[in-house]
C-alpha atoms as a PDB file:
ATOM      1  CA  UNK A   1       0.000   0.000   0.000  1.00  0.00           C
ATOM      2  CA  UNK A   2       1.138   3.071  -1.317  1.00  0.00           C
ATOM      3  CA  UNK A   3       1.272   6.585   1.558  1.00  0.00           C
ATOM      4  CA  UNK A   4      -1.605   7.721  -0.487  1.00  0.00           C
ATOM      5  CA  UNK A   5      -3.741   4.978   0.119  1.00  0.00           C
ATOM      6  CA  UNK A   6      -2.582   4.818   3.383  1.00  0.00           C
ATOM      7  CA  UNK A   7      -3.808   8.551   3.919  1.00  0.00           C
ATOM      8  CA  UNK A   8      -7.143   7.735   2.379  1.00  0.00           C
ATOM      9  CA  UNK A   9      -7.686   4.677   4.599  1.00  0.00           C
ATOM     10  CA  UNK A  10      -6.555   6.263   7.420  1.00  0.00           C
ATOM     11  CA  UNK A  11      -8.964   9.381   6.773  1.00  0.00           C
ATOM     12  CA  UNK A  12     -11.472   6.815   6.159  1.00  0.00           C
ATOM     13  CA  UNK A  13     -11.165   5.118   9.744  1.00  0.00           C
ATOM     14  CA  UNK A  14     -11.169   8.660  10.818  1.00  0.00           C
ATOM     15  CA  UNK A  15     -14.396   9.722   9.378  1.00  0.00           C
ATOM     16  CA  UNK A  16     -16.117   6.016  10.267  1.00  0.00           C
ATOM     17  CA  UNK A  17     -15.355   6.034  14.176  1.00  0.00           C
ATOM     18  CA  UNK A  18     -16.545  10.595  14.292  1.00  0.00           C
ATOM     19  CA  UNK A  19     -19.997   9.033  12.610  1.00  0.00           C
ATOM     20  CA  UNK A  20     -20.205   6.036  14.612  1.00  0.00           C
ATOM     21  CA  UNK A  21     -19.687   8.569  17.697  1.00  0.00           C
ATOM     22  CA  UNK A  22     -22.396  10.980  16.372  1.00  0.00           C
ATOM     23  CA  UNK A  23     -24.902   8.237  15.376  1.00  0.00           C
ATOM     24  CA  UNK A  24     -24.147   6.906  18.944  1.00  0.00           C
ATOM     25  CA  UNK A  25     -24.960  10.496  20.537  1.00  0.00           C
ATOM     26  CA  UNK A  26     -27.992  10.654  18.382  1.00  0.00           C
ATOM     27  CA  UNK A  27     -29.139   6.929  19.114  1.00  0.00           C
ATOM     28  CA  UNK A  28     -29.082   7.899  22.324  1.00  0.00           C
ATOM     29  CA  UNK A  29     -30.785  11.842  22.648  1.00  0.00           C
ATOM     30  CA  UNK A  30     -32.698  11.642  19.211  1.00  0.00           C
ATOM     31  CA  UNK A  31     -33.400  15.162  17.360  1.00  0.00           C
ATOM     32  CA  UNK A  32     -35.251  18.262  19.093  1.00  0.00           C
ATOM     33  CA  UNK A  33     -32.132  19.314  21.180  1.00  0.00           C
ATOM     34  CA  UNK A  34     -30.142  22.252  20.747  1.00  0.00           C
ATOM     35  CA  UNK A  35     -26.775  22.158  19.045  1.00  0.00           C
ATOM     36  CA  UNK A  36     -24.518  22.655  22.295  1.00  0.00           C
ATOM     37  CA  UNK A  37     -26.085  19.745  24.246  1.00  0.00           C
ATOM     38  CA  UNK A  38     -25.001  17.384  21.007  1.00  0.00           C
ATOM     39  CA  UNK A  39     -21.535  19.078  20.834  1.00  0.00           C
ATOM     40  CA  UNK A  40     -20.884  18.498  24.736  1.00  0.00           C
ATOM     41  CA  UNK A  41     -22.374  14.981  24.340  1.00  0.00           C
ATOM     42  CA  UNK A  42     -20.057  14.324  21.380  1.00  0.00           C
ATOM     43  CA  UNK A  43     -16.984  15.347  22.991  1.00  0.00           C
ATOM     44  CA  UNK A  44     -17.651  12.655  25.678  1.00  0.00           C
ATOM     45  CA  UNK A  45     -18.419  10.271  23.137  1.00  0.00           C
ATOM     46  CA  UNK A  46     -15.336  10.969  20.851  1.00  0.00           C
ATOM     47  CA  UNK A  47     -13.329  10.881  24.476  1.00  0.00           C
ATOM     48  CA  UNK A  48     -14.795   7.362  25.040  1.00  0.00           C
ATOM     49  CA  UNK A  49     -13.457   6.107  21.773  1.00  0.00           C
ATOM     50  CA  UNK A  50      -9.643   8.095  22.502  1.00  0.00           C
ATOM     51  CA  UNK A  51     -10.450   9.992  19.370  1.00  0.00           C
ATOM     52  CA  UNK A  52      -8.052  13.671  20.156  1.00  0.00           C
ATOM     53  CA  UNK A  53     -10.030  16.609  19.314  1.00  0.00           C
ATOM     54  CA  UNK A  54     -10.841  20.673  19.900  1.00  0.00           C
ATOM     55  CA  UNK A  55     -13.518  22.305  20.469  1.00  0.00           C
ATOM     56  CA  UNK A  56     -14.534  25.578  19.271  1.00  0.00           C
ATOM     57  CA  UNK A  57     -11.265  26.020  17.923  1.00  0.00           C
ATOM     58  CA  UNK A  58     -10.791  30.033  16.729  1.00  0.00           C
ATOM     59  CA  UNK A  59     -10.271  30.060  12.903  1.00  0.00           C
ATOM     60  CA  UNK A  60      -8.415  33.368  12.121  1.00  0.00           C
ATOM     61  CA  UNK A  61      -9.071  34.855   8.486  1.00  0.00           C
ATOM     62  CA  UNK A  62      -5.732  36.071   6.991  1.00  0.00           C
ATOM     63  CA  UNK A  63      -6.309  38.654   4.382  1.00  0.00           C
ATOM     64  CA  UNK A  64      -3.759  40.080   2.480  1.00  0.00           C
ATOM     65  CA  UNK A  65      -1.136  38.674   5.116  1.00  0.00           C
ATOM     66  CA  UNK A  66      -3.031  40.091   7.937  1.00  0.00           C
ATOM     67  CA  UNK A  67      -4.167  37.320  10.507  1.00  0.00           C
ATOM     68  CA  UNK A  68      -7.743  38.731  11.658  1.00  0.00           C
ATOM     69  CA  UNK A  69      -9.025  37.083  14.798  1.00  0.00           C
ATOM     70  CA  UNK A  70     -13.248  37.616  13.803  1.00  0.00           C
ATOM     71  CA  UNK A  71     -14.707  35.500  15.646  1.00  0.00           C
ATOM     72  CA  UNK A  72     -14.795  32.578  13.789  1.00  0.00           C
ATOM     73  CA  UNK A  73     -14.806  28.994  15.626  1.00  0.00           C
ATOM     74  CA  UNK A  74     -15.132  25.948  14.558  1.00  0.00           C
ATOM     75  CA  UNK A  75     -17.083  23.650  16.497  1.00  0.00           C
ATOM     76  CA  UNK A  76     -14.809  20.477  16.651  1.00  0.00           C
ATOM     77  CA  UNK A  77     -11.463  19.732  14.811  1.00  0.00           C
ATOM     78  CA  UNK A  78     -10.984  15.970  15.105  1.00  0.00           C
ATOM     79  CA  UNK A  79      -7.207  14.458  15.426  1.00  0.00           C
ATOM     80  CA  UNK A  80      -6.077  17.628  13.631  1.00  0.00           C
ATOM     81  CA  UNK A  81      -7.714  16.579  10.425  1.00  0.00           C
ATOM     82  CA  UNK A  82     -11.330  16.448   9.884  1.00  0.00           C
ATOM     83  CA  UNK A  83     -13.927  19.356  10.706  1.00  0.00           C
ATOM     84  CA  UNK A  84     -17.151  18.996  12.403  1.00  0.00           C
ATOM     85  CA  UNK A  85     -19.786  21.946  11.887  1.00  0.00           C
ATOM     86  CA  UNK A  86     -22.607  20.092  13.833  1.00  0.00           C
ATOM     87  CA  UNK A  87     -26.234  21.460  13.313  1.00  0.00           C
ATOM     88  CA  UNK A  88     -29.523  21.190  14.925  1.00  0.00           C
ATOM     89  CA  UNK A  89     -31.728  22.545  11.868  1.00  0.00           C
ATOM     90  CA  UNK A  90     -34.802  21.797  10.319  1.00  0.00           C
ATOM     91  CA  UNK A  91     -33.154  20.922   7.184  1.00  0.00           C
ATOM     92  CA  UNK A  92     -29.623  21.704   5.972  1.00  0.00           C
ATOM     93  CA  UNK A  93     -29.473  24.450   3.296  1.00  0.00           C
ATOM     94  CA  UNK A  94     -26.544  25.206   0.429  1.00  0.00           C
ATOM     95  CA  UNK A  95     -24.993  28.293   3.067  1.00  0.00           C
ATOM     96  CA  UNK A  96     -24.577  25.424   5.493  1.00  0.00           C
ATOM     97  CA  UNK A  97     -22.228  23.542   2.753  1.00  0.00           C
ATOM     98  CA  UNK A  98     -20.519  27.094   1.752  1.00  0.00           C
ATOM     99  CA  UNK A  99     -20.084  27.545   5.502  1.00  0.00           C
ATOM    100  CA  UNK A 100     -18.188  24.551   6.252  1.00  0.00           C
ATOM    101  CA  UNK A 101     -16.192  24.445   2.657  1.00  0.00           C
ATOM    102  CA  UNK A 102     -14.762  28.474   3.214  1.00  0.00           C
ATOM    103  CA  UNK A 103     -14.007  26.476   7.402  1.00  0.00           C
ATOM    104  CA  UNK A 104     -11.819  24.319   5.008  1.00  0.00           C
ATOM    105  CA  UNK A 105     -10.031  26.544   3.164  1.00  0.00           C
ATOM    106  CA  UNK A 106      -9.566  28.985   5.532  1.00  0.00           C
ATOM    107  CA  UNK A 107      -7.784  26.268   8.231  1.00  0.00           C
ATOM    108  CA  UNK A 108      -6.045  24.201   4.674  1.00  0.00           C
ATOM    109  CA  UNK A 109      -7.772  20.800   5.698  1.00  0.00           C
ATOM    110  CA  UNK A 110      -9.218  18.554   3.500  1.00  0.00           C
ATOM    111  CA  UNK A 111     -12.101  17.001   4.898  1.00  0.00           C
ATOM    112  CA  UNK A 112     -15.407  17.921   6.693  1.00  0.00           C
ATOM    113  CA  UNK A 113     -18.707  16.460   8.337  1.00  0.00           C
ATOM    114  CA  UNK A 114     -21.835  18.495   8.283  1.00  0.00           C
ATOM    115  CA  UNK A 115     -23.785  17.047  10.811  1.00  0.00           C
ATOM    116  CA  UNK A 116     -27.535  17.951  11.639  1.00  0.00           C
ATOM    117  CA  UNK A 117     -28.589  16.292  15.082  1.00  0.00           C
ATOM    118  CA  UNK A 118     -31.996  17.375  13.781  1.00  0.00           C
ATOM    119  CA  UNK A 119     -33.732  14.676  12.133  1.00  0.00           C
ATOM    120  CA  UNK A 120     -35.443  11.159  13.051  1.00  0.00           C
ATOM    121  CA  UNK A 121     -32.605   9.326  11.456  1.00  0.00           C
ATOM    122  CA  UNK A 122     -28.606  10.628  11.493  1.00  0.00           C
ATOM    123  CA  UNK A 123     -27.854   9.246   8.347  1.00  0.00           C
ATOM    124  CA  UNK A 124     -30.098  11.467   6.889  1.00  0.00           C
ATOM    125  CA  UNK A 125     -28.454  14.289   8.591  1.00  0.00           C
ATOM    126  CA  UNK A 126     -24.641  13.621   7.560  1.00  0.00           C
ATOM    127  CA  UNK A 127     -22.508  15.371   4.624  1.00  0.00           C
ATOM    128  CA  UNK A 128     -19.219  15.174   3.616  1.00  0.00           C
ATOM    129  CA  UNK A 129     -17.647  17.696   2.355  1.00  0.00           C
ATOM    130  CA  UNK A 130     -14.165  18.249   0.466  1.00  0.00           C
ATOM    131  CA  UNK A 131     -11.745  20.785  -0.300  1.00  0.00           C
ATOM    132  CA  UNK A 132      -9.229  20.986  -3.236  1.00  0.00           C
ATOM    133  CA  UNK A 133      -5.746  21.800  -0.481  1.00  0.00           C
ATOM    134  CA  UNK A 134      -3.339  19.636  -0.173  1.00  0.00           C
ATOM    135  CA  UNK A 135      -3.712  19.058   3.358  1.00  0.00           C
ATOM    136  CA  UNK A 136      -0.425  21.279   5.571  1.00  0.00           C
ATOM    137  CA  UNK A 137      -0.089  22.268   8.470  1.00  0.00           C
ATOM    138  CA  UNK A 138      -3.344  23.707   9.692  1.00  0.00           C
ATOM    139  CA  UNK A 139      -4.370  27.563  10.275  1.00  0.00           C
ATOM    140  CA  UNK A 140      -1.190  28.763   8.919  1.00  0.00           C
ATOM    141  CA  UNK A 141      -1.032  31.580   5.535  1.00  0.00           C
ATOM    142  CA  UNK A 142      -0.650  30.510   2.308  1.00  0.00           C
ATOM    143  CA  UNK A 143       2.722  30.873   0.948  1.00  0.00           C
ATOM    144  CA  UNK A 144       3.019  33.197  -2.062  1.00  0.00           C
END
């Protein structure tokens, strides 16, 4: 096995034990909560598996060189390489994709899970989301 297929399986481990940890949050709260009671229950969850993460990690914008600290956060960052934006919505919309895919570029990762909490069955609720980067080292400027 090649390092690329290595990445891709090991990305694909990744991304199976984070939805077997939010389908196990969800089995066990079901939909109608709101989105910081499934992110504090998922952090417990991803602890009981020994997956690392961060929560609410601040996401700088750099523009034009300039590091701008605005606020942004992203809601969990899982073993440094896959995003979480987790949701508690009536339905996911396109902004909620564009949300999460401008989270990716702006930290330079490659790979994202929309999650909505909100709805009878999690599978239903789950998107995965790409970005173009070559995956580096995360939050840091583009080189020019």
């Amino acid at each position: 096995m090649n390092r690329r297929d290595a990445e891709a399986q090991s990305f694909s481990e990744l991304t199976r034990q984070t939805i077997g940890s939010c389908i196990e949050v969800h089995r066990h709260l079901g939909p109608g909560l709101l989105e910081s009671a499934y992110e504090h229950c998922l952090c417990h969850e991803l602890s009981l598996v020994g997956l690392v993460f961060e929560r609410q990690k601040p996401l700088p914008v750099v523009y034009k060189g300039v590091r701008l600290d605005c606020g942004y956060r992203l809601d969990l960052v899982v073993e440094s390489r896959l995003i979480l934006e987790l949701k508690a919505v009536e339905t996911l919309l396109p902004i909620h994709d564009a949300q999460l895919l401008t989270y990716l570029k702006l930290s330079r990762l490659t790979l994202g899970l929309l999650i909505n909490f909100n709805v009878p069955v999690l599978k239903s609720g789950l998107k995965r989301i790409a970005n173009n980067f070559q995956e580096s080292s995360a939050f840091s400027a583009p080189q020019r």
